[in-house]
N, C-alpha and C. Protein backbone atom coordinates (compact mmCIF):
# COMPACT_ATOMS: atom_id res chain seq x y z
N UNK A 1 87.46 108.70 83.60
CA UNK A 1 86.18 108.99 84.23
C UNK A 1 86.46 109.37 85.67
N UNK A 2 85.82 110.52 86.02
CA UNK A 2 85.99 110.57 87.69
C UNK A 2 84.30 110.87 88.01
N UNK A 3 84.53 109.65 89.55
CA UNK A 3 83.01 110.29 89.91
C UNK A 3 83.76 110.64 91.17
N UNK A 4 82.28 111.47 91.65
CA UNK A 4 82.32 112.67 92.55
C UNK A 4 81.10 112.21 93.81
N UNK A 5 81.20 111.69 95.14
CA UNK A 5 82.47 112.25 95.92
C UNK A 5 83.54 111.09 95.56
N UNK A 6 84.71 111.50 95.94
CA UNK A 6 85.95 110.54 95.86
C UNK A 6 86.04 110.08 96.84
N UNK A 7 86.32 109.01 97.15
CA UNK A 7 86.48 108.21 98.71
C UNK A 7 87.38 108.31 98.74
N UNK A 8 88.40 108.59 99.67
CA UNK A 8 89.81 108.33 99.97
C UNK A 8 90.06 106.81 101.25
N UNK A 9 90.91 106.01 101.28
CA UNK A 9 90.99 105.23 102.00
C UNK A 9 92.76 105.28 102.52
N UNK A 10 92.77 104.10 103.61
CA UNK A 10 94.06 104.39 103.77
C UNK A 10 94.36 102.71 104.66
N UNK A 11 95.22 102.27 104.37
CA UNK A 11 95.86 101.07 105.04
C UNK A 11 95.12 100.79 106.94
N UNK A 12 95.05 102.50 107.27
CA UNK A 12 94.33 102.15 108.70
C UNK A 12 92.61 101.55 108.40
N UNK A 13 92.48 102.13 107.58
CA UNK A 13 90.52 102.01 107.29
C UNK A 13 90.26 100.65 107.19
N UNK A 14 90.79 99.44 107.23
CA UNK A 14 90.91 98.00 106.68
C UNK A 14 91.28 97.61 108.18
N UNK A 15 90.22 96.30 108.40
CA UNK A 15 90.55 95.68 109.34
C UNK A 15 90.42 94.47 108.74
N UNK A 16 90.88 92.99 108.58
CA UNK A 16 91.34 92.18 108.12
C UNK A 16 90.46 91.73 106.59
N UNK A 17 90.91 92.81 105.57
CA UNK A 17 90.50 92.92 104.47
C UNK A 17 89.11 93.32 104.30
N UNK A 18 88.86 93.89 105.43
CA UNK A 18 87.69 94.77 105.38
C UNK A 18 87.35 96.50 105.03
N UNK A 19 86.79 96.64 105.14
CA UNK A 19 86.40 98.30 104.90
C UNK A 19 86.24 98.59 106.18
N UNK A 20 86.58 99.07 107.09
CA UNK A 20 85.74 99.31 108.66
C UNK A 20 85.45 100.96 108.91
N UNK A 21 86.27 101.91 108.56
CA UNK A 21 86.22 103.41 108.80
C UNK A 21 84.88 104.12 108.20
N UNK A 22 84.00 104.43 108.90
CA UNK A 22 83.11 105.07 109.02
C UNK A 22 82.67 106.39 107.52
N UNK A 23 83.92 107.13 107.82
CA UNK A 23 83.51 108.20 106.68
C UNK A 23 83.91 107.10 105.14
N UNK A 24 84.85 106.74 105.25
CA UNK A 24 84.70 106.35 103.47
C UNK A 24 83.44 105.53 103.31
N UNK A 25 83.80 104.38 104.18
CA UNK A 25 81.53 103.67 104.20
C UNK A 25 80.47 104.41 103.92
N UNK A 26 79.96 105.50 104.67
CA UNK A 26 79.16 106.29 104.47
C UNK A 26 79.29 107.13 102.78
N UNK A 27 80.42 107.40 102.32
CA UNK A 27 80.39 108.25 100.96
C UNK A 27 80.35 107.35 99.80
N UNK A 28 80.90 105.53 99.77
CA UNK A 28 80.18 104.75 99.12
C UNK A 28 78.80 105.01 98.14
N UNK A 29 77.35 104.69 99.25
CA UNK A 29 76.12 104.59 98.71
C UNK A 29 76.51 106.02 97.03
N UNK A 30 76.81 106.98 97.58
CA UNK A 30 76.39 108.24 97.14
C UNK A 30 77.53 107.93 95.88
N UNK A 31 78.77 107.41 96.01
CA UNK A 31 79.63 107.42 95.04
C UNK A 31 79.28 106.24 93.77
N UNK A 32 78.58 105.38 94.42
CA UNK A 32 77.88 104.23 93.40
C UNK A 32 76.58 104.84 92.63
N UNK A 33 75.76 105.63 92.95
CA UNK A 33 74.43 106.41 92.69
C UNK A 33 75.11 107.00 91.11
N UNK A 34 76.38 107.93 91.42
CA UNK A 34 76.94 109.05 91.01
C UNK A 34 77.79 108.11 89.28
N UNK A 35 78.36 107.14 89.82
CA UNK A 35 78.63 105.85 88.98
C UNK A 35 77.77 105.36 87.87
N UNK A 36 76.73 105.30 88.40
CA UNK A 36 75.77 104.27 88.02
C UNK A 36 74.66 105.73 86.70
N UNK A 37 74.94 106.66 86.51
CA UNK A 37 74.28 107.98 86.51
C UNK A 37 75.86 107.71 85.08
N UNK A 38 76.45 107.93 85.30
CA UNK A 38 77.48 107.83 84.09
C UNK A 38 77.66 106.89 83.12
N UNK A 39 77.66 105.35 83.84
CA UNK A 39 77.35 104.71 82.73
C UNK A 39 76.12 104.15 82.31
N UNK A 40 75.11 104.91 82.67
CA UNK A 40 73.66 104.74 82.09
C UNK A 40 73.04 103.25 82.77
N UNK A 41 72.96 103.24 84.28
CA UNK A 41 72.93 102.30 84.81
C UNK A 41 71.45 102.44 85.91
């Protein structure tokens, strides 16, 4: 299964097991929507 947008992340985006970087946060909401639309959710 691929959903669409793809977040890319990277070892810098994590601040002590967090998510902190701005663009992958923001493409989240839209990548869960896109998720949720596939498995009939």
């Amino acid at each position: 299964m691929t959903v669409h947008p793809v977040v890319y992340t990277s070892y810098e985006d994590f601040e002590d097991g967090k998510l902190t970087a701005e663009k992958p946060r923001a493409k989240i909401p839209t990548m869960i929507d896109a998720l949720m639309k596939q498995v009939g959710g």
